[in-house]
C-alpha atoms as a PDB file:
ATOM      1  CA  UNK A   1      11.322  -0.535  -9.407  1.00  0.00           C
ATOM      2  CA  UNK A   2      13.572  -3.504  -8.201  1.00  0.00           C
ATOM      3  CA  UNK A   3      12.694  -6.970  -7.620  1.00  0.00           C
ATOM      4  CA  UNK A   4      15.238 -10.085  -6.459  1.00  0.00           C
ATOM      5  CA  UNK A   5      14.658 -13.283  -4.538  1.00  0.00           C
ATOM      6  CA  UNK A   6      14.572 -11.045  -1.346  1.00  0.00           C
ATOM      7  CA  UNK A   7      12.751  -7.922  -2.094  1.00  0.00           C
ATOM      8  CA  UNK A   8      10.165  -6.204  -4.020  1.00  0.00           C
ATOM      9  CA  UNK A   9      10.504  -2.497  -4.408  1.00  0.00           C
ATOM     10  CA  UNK A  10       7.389  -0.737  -6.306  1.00  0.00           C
ATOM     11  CA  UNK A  11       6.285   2.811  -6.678  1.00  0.00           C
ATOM     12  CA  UNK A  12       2.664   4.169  -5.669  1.00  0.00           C
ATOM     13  CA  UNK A  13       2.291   7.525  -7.269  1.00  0.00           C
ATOM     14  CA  UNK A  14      -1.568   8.004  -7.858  1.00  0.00           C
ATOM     15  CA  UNK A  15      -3.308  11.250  -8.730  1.00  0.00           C
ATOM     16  CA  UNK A  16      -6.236  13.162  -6.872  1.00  0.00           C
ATOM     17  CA  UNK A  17      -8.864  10.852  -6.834  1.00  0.00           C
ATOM     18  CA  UNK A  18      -6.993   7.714  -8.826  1.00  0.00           C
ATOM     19  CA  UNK A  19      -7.280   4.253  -7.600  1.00  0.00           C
ATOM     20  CA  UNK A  20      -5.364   1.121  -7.924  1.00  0.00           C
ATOM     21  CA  UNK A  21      -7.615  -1.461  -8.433  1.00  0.00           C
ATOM     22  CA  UNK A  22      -8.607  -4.521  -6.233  1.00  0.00           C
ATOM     23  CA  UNK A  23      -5.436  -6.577  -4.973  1.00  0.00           C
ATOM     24  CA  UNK A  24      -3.836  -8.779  -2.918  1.00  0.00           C
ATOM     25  CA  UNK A  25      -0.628  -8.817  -0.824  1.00  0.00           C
ATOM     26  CA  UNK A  26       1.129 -12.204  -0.251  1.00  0.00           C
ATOM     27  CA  UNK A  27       4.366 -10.997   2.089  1.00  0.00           C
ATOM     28  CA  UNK A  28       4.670  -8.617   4.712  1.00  0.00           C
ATOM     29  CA  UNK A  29       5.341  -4.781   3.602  1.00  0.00           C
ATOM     30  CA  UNK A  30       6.546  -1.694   4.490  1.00  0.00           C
ATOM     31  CA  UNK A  31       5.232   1.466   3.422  1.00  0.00           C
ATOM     32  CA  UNK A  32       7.493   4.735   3.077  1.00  0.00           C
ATOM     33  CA  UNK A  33       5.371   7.990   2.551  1.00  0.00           C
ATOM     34  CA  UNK A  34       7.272  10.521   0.134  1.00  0.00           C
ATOM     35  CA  UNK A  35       4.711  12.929   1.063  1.00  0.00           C
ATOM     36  CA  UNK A  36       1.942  13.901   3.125  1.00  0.00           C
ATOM     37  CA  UNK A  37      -1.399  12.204   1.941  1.00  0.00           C
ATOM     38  CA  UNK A  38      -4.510  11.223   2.828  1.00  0.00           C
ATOM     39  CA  UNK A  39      -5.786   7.992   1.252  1.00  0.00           C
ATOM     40  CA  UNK A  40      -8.766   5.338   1.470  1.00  0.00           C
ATOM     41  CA  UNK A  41      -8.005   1.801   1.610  1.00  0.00           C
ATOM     42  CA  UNK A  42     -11.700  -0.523   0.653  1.00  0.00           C
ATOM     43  CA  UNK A  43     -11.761  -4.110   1.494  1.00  0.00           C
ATOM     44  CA  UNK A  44     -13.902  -6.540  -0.807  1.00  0.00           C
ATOM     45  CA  UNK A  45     -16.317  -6.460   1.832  1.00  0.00           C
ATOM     46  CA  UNK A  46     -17.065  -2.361   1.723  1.00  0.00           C
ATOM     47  CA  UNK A  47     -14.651  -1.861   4.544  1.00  0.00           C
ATOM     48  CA  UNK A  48     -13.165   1.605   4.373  1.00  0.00           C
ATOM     49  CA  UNK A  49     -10.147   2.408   6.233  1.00  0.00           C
ATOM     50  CA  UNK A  50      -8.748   6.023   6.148  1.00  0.00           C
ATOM     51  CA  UNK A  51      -4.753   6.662   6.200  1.00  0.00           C
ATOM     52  CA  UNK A  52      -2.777   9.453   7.347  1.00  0.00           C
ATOM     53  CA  UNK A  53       0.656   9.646   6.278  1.00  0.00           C
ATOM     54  CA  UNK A  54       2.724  12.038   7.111  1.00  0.00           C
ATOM     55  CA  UNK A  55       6.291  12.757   4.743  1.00  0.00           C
ATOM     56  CA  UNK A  56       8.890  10.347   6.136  1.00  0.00           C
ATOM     57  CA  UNK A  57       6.753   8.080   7.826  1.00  0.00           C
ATOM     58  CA  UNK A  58       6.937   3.939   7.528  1.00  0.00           C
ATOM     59  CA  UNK A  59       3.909   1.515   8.023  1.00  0.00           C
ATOM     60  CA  UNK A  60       4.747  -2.052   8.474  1.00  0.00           C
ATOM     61  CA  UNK A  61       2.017  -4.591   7.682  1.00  0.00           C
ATOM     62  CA  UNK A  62       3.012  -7.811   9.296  1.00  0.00           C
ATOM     63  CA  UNK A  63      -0.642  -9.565   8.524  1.00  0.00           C
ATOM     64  CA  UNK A  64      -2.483 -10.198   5.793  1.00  0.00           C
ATOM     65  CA  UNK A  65      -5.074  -8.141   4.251  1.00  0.00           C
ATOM     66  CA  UNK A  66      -8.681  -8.946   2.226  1.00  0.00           C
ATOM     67  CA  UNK A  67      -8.515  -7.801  -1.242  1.00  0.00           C
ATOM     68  CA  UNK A  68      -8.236  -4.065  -1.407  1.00  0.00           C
ATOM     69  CA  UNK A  69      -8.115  -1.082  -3.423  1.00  0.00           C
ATOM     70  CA  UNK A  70      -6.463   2.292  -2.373  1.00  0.00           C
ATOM     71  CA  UNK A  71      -7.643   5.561  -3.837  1.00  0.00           C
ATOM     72  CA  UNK A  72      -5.800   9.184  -3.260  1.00  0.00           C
ATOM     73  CA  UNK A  73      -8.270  11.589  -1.073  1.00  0.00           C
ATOM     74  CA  UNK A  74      -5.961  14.138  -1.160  1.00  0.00           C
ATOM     75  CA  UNK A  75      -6.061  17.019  -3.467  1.00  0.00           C
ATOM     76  CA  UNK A  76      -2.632  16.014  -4.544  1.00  0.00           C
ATOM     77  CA  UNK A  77      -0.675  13.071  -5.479  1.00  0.00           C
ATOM     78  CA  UNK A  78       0.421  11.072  -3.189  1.00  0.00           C
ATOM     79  CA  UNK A  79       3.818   8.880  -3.896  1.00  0.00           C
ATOM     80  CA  UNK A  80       5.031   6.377  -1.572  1.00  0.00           C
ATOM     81  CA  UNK A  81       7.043   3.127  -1.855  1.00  0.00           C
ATOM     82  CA  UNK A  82       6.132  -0.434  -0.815  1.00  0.00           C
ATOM     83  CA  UNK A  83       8.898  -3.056  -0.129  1.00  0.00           C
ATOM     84  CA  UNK A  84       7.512  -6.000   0.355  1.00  0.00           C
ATOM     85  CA  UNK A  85       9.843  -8.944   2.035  1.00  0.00           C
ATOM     86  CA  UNK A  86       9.759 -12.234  -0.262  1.00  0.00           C
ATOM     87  CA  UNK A  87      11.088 -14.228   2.477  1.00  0.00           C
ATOM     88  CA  UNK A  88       8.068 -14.678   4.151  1.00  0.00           C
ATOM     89  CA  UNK A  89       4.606 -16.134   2.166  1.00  0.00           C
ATOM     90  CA  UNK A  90       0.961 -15.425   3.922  1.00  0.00           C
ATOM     91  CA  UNK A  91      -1.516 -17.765   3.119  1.00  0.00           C
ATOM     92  CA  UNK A  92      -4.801 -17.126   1.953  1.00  0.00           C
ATOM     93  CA  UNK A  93      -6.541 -20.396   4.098  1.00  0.00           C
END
């Protein structure tokens, strides 16, 4: 949606039951829920995490992540936005 040397501003908007594929994050994010969803996040190593976000709410990830996927477990789409702040670079050591 909008990307500059500070920011990077992308949409999530994922069907019942559609994933987005295995990936990485490399800066701290924050999450804003434009609805209320249930999702699944799975690590690489067959960690599942469940999410509950309610409309409105914000999730800040401050660490970093294994490689993950996130699939929509709702029976509706889900649509959120991620900012993610380019000031800051986690390394994968």
């Amino acid at each position: 949606m909008l990307e500059n040397e500070h920011v990077r501003i992308w949409e999530i908007n994922l069907d019942p039951g559609q994933t987005i594929d295995f990936h990485i994050h490399f800066h701290p994010y924050i999450v804003v829920s434009l609805g209320r969803r249930e999702n699944e996040i799975e690590t690489i190593f067959g960690d599942r995490i469940t999410t509950h976000e309610p409309l409105g709410a914000l999730v800040f990830m401050n660490d970093m992540r294994p490689v993950h996927r996130l699939t929509n477990r709702a029976n509706i789409r889900y649509l959120s936005r991620l900012i993610e702040l380019k000031s800051v670079r986690w390394s994968a050591d």
